[in-house]
Every structure is written in C-alpha cells, then in structure tokens.
Protein backbone atom coordinates (compact mmCIF):
# COMPACT_ATOMS: atom_id res chain seq x y z
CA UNK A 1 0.00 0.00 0.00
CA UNK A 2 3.06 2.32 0.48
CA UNK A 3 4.27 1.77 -2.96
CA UNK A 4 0.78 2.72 -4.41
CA UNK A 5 0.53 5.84 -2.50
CA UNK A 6 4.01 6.93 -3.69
CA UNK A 7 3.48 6.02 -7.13
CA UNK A 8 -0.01 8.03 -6.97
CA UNK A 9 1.83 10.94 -5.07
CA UNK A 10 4.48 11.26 -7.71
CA UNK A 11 2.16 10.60 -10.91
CA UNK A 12 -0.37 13.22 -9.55
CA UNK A 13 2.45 15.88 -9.34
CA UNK A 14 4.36 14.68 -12.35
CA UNK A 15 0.66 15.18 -14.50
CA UNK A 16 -0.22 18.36 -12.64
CA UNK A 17 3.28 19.65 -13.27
CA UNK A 18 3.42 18.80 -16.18
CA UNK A 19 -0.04 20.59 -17.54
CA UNK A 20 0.67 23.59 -15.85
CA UNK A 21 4.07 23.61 -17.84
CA UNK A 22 2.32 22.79 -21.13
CA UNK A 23 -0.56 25.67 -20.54
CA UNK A 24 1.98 28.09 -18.93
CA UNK A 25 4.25 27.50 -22.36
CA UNK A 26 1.51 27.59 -24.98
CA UNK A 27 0.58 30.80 -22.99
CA UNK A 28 4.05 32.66 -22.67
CA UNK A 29 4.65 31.53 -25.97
CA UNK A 30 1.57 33.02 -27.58
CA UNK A 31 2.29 36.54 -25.56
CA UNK A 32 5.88 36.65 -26.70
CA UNK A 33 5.25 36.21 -30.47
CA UNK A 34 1.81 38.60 -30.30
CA UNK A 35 4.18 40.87 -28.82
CA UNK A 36 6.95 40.46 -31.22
CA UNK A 37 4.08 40.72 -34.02
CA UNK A 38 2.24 43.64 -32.62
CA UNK A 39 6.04 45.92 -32.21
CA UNK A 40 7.10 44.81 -36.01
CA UNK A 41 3.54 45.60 -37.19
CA UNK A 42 3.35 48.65 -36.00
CA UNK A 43 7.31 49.71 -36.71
CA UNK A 44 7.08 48.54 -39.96
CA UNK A 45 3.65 50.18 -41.23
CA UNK A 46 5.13 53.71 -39.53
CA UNK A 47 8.71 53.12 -41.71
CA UNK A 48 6.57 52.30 -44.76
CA UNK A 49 4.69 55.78 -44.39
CA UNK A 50 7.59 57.84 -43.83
CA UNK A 51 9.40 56.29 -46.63
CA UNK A 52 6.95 56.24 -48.98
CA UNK A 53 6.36 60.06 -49.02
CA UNK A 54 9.31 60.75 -50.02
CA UNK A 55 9.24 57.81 -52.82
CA UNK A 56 8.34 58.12 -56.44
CA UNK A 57 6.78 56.14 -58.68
CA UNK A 58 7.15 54.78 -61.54
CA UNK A 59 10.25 52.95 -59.55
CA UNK A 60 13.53 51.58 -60.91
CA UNK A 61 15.39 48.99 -59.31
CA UNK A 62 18.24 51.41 -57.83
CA UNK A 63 15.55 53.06 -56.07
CA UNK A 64 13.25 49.41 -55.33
CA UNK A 65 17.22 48.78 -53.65
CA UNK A 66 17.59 51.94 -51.55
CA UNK A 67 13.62 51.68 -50.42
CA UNK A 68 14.77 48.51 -49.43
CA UNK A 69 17.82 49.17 -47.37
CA UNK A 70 16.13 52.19 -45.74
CA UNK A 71 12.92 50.01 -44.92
CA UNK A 72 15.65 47.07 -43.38
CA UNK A 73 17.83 49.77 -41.18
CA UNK A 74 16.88 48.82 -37.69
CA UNK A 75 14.69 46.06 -38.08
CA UNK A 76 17.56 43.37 -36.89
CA UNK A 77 20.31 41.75 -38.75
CA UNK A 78 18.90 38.96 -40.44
CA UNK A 79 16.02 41.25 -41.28
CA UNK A 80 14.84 40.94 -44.81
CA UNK A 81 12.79 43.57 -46.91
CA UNK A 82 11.60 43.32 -50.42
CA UNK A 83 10.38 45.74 -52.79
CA UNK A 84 8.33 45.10 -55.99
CA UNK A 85 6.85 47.35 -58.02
CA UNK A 86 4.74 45.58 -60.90
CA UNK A 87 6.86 43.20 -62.37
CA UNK A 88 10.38 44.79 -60.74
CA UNK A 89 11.66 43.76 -57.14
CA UNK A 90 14.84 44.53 -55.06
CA UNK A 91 16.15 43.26 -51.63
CA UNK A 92 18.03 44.69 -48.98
CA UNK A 93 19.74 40.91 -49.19
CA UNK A 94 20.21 39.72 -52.88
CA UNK A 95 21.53 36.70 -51.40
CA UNK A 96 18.92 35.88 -48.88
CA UNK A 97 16.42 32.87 -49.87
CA UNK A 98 13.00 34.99 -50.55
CA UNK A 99 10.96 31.38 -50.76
CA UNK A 100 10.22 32.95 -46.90
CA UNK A 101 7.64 34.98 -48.62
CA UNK A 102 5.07 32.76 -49.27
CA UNK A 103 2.30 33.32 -52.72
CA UNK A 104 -0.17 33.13 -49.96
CA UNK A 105 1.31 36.55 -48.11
CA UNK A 106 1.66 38.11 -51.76
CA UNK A 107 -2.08 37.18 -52.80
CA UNK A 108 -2.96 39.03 -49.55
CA UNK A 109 -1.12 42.18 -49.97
CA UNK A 110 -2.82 42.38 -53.17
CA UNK A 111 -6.24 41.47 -52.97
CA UNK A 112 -6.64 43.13 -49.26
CA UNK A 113 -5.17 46.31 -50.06
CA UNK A 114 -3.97 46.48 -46.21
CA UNK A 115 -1.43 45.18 -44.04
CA UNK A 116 -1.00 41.50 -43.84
CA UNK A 117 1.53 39.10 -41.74
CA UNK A 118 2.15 35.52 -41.43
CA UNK A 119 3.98 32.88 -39.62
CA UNK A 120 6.50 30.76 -41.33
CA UNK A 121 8.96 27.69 -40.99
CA UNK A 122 12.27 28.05 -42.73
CA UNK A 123 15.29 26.04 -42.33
CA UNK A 124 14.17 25.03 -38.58
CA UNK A 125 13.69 28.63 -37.46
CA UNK A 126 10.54 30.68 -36.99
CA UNK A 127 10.17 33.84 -39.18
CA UNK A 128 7.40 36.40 -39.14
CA UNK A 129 6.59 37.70 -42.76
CA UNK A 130 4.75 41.43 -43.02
CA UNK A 131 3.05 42.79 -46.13
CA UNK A 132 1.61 45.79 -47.04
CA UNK A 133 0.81 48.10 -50.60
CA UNK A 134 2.18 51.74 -50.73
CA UNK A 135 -0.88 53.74 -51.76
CA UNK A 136 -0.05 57.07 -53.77
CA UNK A 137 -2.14 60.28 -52.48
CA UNK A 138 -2.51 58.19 -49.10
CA UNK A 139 -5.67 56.55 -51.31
CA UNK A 140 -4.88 55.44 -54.63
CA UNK A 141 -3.00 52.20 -55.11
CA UNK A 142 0.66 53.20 -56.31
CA UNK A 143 1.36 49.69 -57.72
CA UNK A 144 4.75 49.13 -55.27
CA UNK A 145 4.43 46.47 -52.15
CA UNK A 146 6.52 46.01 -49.26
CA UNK A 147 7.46 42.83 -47.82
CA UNK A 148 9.99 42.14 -44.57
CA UNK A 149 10.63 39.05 -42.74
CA UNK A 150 11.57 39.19 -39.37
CA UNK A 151 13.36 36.08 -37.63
CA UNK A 152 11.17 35.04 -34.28
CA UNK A 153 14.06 32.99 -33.13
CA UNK A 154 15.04 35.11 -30.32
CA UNK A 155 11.53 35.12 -28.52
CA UNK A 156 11.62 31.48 -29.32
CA UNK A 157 14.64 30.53 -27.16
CA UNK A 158 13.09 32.95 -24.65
CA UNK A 159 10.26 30.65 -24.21
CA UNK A 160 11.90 27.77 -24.56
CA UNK A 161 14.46 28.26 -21.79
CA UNK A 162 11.05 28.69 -19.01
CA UNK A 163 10.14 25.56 -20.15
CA UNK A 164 13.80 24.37 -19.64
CA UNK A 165 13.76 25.90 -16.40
CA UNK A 166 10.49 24.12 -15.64
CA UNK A 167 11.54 21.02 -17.00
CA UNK A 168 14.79 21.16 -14.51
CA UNK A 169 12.50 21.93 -11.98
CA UNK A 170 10.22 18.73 -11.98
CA UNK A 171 13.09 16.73 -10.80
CA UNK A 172 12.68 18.89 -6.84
CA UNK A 173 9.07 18.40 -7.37
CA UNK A 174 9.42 14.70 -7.99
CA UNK A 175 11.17 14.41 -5.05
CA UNK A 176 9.39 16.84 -2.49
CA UNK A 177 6.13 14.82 -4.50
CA UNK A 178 7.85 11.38 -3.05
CA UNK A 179 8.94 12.55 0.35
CA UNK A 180 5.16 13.57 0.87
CA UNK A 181 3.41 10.38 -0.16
CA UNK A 182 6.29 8.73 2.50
CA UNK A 183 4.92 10.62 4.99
CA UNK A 184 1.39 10.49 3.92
CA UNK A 185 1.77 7.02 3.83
CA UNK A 186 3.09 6.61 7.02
CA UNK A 187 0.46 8.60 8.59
CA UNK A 188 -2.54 6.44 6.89
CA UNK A 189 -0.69 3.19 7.39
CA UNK A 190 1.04 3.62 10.98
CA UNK A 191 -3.14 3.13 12.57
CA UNK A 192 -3.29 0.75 9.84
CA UNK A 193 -0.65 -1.48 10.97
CA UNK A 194 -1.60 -0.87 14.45
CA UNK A 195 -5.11 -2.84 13.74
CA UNK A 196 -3.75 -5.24 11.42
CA UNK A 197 -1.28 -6.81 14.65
CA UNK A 198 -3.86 -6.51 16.64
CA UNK A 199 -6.19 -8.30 14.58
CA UNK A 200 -3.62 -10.86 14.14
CA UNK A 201 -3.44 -10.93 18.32
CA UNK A 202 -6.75 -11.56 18.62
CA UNK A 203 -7.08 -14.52 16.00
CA UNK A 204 -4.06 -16.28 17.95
CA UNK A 205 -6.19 -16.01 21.23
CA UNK A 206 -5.47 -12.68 22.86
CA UNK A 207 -8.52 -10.90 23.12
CA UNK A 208 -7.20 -8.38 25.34
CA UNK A 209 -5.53 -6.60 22.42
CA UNK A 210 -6.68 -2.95 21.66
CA UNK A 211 -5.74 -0.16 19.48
CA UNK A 212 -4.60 3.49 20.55
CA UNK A 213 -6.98 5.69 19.31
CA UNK A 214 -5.67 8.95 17.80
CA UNK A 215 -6.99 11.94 16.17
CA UNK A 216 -10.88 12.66 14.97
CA UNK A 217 -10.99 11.09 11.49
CA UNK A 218 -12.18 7.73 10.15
CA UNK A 219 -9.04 5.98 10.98
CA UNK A 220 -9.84 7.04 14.85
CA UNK A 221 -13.29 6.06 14.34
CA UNK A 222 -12.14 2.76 13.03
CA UNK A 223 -9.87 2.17 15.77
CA UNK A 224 -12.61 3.45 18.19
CA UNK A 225 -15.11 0.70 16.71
CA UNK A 226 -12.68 -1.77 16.55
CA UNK A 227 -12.13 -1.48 20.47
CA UNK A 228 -15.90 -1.55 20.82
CA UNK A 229 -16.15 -4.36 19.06
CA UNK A 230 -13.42 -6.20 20.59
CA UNK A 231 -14.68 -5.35 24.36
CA UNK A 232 -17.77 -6.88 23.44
CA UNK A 233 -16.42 -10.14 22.08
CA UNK A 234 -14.02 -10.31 24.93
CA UNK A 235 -17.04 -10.25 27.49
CA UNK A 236 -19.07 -12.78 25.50
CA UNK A 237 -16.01 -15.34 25.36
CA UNK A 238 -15.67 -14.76 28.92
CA UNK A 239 -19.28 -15.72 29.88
CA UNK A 240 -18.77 -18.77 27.17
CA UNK A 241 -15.96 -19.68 28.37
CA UNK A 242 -17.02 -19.67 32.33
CA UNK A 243 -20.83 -20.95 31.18
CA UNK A 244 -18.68 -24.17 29.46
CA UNK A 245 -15.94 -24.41 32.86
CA UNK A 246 -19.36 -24.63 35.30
CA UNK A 247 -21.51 -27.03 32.70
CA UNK A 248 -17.97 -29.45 32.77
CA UNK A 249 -17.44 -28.78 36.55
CA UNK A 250 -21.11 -30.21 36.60
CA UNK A 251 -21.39 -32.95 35.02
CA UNK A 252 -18.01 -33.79 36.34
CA UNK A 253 -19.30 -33.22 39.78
CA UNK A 254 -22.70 -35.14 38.95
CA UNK A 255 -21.42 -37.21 37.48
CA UNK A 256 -18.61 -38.74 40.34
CA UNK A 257 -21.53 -37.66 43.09
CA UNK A 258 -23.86 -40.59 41.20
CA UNK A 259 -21.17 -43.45 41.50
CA UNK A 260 -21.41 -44.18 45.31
CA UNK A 261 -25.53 -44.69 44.78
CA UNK A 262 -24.94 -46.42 41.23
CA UNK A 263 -22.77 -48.93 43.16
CA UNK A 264 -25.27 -49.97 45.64
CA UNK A 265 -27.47 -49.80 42.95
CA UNK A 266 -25.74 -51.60 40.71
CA UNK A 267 -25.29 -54.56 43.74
CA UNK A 268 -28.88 -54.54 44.63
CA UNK A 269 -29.46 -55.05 41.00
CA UNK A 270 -27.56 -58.06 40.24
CA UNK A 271 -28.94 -59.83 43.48
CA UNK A 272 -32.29 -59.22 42.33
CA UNK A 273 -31.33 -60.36 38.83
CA UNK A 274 -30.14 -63.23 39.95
CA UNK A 275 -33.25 -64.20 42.06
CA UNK A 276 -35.85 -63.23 39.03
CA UNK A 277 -36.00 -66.61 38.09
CA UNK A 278 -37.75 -67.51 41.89
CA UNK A 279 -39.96 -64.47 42.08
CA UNK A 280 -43.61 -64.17 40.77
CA UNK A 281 -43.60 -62.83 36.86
CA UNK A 282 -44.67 -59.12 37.86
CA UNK A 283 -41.75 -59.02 40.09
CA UNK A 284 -39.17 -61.07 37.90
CA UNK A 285 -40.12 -58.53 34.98
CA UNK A 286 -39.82 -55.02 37.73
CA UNK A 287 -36.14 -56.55 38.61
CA UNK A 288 -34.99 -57.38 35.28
CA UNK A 289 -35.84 -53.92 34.47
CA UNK A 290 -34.31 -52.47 37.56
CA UNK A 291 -31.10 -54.39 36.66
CA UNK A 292 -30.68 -53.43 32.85
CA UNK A 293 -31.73 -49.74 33.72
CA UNK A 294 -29.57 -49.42 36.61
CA UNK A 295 -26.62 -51.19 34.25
CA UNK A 296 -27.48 -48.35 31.17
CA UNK A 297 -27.43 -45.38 33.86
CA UNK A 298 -23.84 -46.99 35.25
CA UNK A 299 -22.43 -46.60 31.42
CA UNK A 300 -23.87 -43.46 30.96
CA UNK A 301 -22.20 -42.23 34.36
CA UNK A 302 -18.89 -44.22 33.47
CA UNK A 303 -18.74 -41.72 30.00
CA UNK A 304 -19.77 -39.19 31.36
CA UNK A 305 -16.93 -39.06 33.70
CA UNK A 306 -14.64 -39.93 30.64
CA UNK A 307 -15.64 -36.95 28.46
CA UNK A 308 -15.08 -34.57 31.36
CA UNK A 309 -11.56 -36.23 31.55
CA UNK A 310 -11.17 -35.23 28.11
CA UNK A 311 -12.38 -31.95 28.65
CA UNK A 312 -10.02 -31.00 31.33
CA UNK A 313 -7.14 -32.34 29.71
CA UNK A 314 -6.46 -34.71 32.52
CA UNK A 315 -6.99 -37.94 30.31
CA UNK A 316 -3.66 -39.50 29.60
CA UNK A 317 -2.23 -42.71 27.55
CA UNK A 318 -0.72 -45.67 29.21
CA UNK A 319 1.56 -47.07 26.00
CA UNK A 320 2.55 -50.73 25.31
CA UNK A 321 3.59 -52.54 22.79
CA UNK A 322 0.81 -54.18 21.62
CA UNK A 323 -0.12 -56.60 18.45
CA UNK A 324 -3.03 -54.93 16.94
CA UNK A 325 -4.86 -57.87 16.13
CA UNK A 326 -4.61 -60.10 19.11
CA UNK A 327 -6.23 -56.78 20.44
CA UNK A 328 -8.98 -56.34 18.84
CA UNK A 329 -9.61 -60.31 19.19
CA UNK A 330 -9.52 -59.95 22.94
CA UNK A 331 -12.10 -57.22 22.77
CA UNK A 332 -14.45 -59.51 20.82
CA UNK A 333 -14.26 -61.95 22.98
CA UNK A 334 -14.36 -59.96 26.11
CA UNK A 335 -18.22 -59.25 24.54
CA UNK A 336 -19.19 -61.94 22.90
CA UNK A 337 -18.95 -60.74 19.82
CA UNK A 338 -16.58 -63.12 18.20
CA UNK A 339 -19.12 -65.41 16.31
CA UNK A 340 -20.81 -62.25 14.99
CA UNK A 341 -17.92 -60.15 14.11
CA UNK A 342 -14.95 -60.93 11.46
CA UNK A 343 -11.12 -60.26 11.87
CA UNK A 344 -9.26 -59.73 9.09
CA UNK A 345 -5.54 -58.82 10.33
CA UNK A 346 -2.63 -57.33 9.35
CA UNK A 347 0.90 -58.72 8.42
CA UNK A 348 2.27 -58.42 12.32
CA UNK A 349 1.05 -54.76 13.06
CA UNK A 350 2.21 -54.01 16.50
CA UNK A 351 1.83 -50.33 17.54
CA UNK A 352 2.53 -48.45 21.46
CA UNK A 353 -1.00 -47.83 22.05
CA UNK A 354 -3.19 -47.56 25.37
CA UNK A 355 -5.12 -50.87 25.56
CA UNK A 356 -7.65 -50.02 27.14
CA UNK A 357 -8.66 -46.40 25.59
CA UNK A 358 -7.70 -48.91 22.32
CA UNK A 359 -10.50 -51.88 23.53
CA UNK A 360 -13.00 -48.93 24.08
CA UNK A 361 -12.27 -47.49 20.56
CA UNK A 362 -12.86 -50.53 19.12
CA UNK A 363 -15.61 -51.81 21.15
CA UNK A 364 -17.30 -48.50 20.67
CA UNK A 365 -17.21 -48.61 16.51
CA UNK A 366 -18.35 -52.21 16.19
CA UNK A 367 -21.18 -51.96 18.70
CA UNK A 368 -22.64 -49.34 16.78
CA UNK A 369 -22.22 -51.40 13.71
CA UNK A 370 -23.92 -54.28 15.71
CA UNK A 371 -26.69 -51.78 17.06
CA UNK A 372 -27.74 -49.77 13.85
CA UNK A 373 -25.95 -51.54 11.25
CA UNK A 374 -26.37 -55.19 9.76
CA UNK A 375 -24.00 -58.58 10.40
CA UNK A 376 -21.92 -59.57 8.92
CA UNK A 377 -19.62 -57.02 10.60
CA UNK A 378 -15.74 -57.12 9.15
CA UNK A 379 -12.98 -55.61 11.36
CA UNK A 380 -10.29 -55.09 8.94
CA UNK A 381 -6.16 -53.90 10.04
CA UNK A 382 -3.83 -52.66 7.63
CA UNK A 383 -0.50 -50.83 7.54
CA UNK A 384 0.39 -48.13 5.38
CA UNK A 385 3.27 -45.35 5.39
CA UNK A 386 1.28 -43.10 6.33
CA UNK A 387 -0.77 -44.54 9.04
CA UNK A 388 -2.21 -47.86 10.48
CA UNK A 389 -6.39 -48.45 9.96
CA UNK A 390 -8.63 -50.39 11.92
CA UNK A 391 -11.83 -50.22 9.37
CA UNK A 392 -15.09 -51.68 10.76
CA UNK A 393 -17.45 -52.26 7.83
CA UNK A 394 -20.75 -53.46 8.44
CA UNK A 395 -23.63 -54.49 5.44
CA UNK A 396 -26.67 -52.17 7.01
CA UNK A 397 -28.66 -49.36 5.17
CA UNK A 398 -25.76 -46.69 5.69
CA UNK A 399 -25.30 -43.70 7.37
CA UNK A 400 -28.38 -41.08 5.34
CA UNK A 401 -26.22 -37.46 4.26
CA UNK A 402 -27.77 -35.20 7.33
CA UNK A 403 -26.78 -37.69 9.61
CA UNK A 404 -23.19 -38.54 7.84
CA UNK A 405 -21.76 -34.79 9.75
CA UNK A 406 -22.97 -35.59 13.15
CA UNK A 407 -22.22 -38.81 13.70
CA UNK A 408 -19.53 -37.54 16.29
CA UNK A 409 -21.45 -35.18 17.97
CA UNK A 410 -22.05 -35.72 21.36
CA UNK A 411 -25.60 -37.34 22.69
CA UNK A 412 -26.60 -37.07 18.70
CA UNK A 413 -29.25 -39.96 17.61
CA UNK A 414 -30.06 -40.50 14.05
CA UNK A 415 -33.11 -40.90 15.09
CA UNK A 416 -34.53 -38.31 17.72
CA UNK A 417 -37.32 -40.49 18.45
CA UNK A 418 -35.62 -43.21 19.73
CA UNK A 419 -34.57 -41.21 23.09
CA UNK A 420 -34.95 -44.36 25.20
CA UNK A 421 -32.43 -46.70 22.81
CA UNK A 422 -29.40 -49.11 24.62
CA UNK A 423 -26.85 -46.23 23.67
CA UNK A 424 -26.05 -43.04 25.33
CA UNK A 425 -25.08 -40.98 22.07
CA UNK A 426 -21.41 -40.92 23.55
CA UNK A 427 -19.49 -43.57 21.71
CA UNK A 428 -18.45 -42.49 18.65
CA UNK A 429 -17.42 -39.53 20.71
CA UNK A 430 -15.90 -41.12 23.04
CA UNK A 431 -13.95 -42.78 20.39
CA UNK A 432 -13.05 -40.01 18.54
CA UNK A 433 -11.30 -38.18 22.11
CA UNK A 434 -9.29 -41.31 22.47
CA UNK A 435 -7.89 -41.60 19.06
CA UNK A 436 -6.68 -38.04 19.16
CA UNK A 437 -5.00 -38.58 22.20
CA UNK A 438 -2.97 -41.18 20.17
CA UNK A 439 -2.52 -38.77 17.66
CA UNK A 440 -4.51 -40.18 15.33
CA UNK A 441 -8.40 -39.68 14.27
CA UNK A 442 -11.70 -42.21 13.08
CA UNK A 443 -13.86 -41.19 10.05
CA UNK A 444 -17.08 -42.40 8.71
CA UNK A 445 -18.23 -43.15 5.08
CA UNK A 446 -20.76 -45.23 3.28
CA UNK A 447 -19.41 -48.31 1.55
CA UNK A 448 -20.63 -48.16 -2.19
CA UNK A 449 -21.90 -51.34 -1.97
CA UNK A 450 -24.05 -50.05 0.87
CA UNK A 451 -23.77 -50.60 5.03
CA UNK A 452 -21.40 -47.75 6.60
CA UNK A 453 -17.44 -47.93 7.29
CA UNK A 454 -15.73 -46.13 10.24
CA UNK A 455 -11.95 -45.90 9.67
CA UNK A 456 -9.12 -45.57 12.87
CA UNK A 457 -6.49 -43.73 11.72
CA UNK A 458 -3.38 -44.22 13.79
CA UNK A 459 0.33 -42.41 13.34
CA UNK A 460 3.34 -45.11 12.90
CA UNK A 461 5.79 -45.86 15.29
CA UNK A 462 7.86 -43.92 13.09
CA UNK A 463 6.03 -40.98 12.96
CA UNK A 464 5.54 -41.20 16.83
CA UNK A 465 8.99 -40.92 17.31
CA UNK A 466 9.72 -37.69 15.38
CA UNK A 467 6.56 -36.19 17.31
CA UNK A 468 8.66 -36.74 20.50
C-alpha cells in the first residue's frame, strides 16, 4: 500500500506539473510572439509611411534597392525587406532565400489592399513575414508592395528556456512529491498497521488486544469501533468460556456424586437379577428392568466421567507394545462378539498404544455397527506409510447425508425419536477423544456397496517418534 501511494503521489504531481508547464508555455509563448508581431507591425507600417512620401513612382530597381535598405535599417540583422513594383523587385539581401515569402502573403497584400503578416517555418527557425501596398495620395493604389521578414528565433529561445527551467524543476518536485506520499503514507498506514497486529493478536487467542486511538478522522473512528467491538467479544467469550468451565465442573461433579448410589445400585441389581427366576412374573419382569436400567445409567455415568476427563485435559495414555490384532480379538471376545464379528488382520502390526482407551475405541465402533448396522460385521487392520487403519465395515442401510456430519457429535441420535435406545449418544465420541490422544483420528463413510465404514487412523511408530 506504500508503494501505491508513492506512485499516486508522484504521478499526480508529475501530470499536474506537467499541464501547468504545457498551458503556462503555450501561454508565454503566444504573448511573446503577439508581442513580437504587434512591435514589427506597427514599426514597420510607420517606416513604410515615412518612406513612402518621399518615394516616387514609376520605380527603378536602384531606387526598389535603396527603399529597401532604408525600410531594413533597424529592423535586426537577419532582417529581410523586399520591394516590388509591378513586375520589378529589389532586396536589402540579394543573397537571402526569398521562398520565406510565401504566394499566400503576396495574394494578400494584393487582394486586401492592407497590411498582412504571417507565420512561417524556414530552415528550422521561426520567421514572421509582413506585407503591405504603398498607396499614392494616401488613397490610390501606387502599384509598389513592401514585404519584410523578421526572424522570431530570439523570442523562441526565450520561451523555450522557461520551459527548460520548468523542465529542470520537476526533478525537486518529484522528489518533495515522493517525500510527501512517505509521509502520507506513514500517517494512513502507521493506525493501519496498528489494527492489522492486533487483529492478528486476537485470531491467535489474545482478546485483550486494543488499538490506541488517535486523532478525529475515520481511521480514529475505526480504531474506536474496533475497540468496541473487541470489548464486546471479549465479554461474550468470557461468559462462554465460564458458562462451558461450570456445565464441565457439573457434570463432572454429577457425574462422580452418582457413582457411590450407582454402586449400591448396581449390587442390589444383580442380586435381584439373579433371584428373578424364583420371584412371581410381575416381580421377575420389575427386577430385570431395575437391573438393565440401573446397568445403562452406570455406562452413561462411566462416560460421562470420561468426556469430562477429556475436557479438562487430565486424560492420559498408558503405552505398550501391543499386536493390533490379538487386540482387537480380545475385545471380541471380552463381549461376545466373536461369532458375529470378522477379523481380518494385518501382516504383524504391533503399535505403542493404550489398551484399554484402544479396547474402548474398538468396542465403541463395532457396537454401533452391531446396534444400527447389519452382520456380517468385518474388522479389517492394515498398515500403510502413512498410518495404520482399523476399518469396521458393516452391510446395514448406511449412514443417510444429514446424519453422515454428526455422527460424532455428542448425545446425537439419528433418530430423535428413539430417546430411550441401549446407547447413550457418547461412543463415537468417546472414540473419537481417544484416538486423538494417540494422535490419530476415526472417520465415517458409506461403503458403495451399501452398510457404513468407520476408519481408525493411527500415526506409525515412526512418525511417533519424530513427534517426541
């Protein structure tokens, strides 16, 4: 932005400088050269009379000659004057060029029976070329005309050294045109700058960044606004901020208040579990619904208390060596799942990973291909440079496109209907928290052939390394 205000600084005063030197040439020019024109008009016309008077006509050329000379005498020395009477002419230069009298200026002097001048070119030089008829009796045409040509060359190189002296001139301008637009620029940019760093300040966090506010123009009422502005979204960051802190430091608090009660709960509720089978139907039904509510409310407690982990950053990994697939067999097993699920592992894919935030990753991703998808479920490994991939692939309807960009969201149902189903909307969640904290991710897609596909991306050992 500097550059363009110097370049616009120097080409306004370089144009204006220019035009005034073109007008205030054209001008002193045209004054000079009336000037010039109106002295030699009027010298001339009063030589003309005097000499004439004491002329005679019919003229020779001896006396054409001496006319001539007498007419020339003080008019300048490259003055020429020519004489012709009728077909007879003389010169006070014989070897002058007389093409500087021009048929045009002749026809004039003839036809207007007054004084007539012209401008003319010759041999680079300007020349001014005056005409006029001698009358006899002041009033009767005496047949003799007068020409002179005066050289303009003089007033020309006047003229030409102002524009010389302009021209020399521009070069101060250029540079007094430059040192203003620096500190124009500097003055327009300096609050600019200001609000550009502190725009940057508050993008990297710091919303406590303000502007000084100088002066009464738009600049200060930009910076004035921009203050206003950032006040306000500094307060309601604030109350975001400390409205999130207390909603965590609730649930976190509700959340670890509920597990004393959800343990005797939870103890009651096995007991009467396992008596069901003894007690009348009414009551067999009541405690087999006691015991699988009081086992949902438990999980929901149990990630609850995980996600607030996450939230306060006090979740960490406990890394081992571990062979992915024997992994992911164990958590299988550890549900049930292995006659419902299929394994198809990698070539010896062992990976430092947190087995048990691993085992709830994985149990998370194929339960909800058990729960909303369709068997038979495939839990595929894989090893790439880039990354390793656990890919759970089930053969259900798919995930539909409004759902497809919440499926992480937390306590999000595809279905908002179904607000009393086995999950707590936490999993994939869940999931997704503990594969960042390895540094890696999980994504979700539709398989073409239909039935959805969530993919665990995790970093290399290799890459690990170079993070550390």
């Amino acid at each position: 932005m500097r550059t363009r205000l110097v370049v616009a600084f120097v080409l306004v005063a370089l144009v204006s400088g220019l035009t005034a030197t073109a007008f205030a040439y054209r001008e002193s020019r045209a004054a000079v050269l009336d000037r010039k024109q109106n002295a030699v008009l009027t010298d001339f016309r009063n030589r003309v009379e005097q000499a004439a008077a004491d002329f005679d006509v019919p003229a020779d050329e001896v006396s054409l000659a001496r006319l001539a000379g007498r007419l020339a005498d003080g008019l300048g020395d490259d003055a020429l004057v020519v004489t012709q009477y009728r077909s007879q002419s003389a010169s006070s230069d014989t070897a002058a060029d007389r093409t500087r009298i021009t048929p045009e200026i002749r026809a004039a002097v003839r036809t207007r029976d007054r004084i007539s001048f012209q401008r003319v070119e010759w041999r680079g030089g300007p020349y001014l070329v005056v005409g006029t008829p001698v009358t006899a009796d002041g009033a009767r045409p005496s047949g003799l005309d007068v020409f002179a040509v005066v050289s303009l060359r003089a007033e020309l190189e006047d003229t030409t050294g102002v524009l010389d002296a302009v021209r020399d001139a521009m070069v101060p301008v250029v540079l007094l045109a430059v040192a203003l637009a620096l500190l124009a620029a500097g003055t327009v940019l300096r609050p600019v700058r200001a609000l550009v760093r502190a725009t940057r300040r508050h993008a990297a966090g710091d919303l406590s960044s303000r502007v000084r506010v100088r002066g009464r123009d738009e600049l200060a009422d930009l910076a004035r606004d921009f203050n206003e502005t950032a006040d306000a979204l500094e307060a309601s960051v604030t109350e975001l901020r400390e409205q999130d802190a207390r909603a965590k430091r609730f649930v976190a608090d509700v959340s670890h208040e509920l597990r004393t009660p959800l343990a005797a709960m939870t103890m009651v509720a096995t007991v009467l579990d396992e008596d069901a089978a003894s007690l009348p139907p009414d009551t067999a039904r009541a405690a087999r619904t006691v015991s699988a509510e009081t086992a949902r409310l438990a999980r929901l407690v149990e990630d609850l208390m995980e996600m607030s982990r996450f939230d306060s950053g006090a979740a960490r990994l406990n890394l081992t060596e571990t062979d992915l697939a024997e992994a992911v067999r164990a958590t299988l097993s550890l549900r049930g799942w292995t006659d419902r699920v299929g394994v198809e592992p990698g070539p010896g894919i062992v990976l430092p990973v947190d087995r048990r935030r691993l085992d709830v990753i994985v149990a998370n991703l194929v339960g909800n291909a058990l729960r909303h998808g369709a068997e038979p479920v495939t839990v595929t490994l894989a090893a790439a440079p880039g990354a390793v991939t656990v890919t759970v692939a089930d053969r259900g309807p798919g995930l539909p496109p409004d759902v497809l960009p919440h499926v992480f969201d937390r306590f999000y149902k595809a279905d908002s209907a179904r607000t009393r189903s086995e999950g707590s909307g936490l999993g994939t969640a869940i999931a997704l928290e503990n594969a960042r904290l390895h540094g890696g991710t999980v994504t979700a897609a539709d398989r073409p052939g239909g039935g959805a596909v969530f993919t665990l991306r995790l970093p290399p050992p290799a890459a690990r390394e170079e993070d550390r």
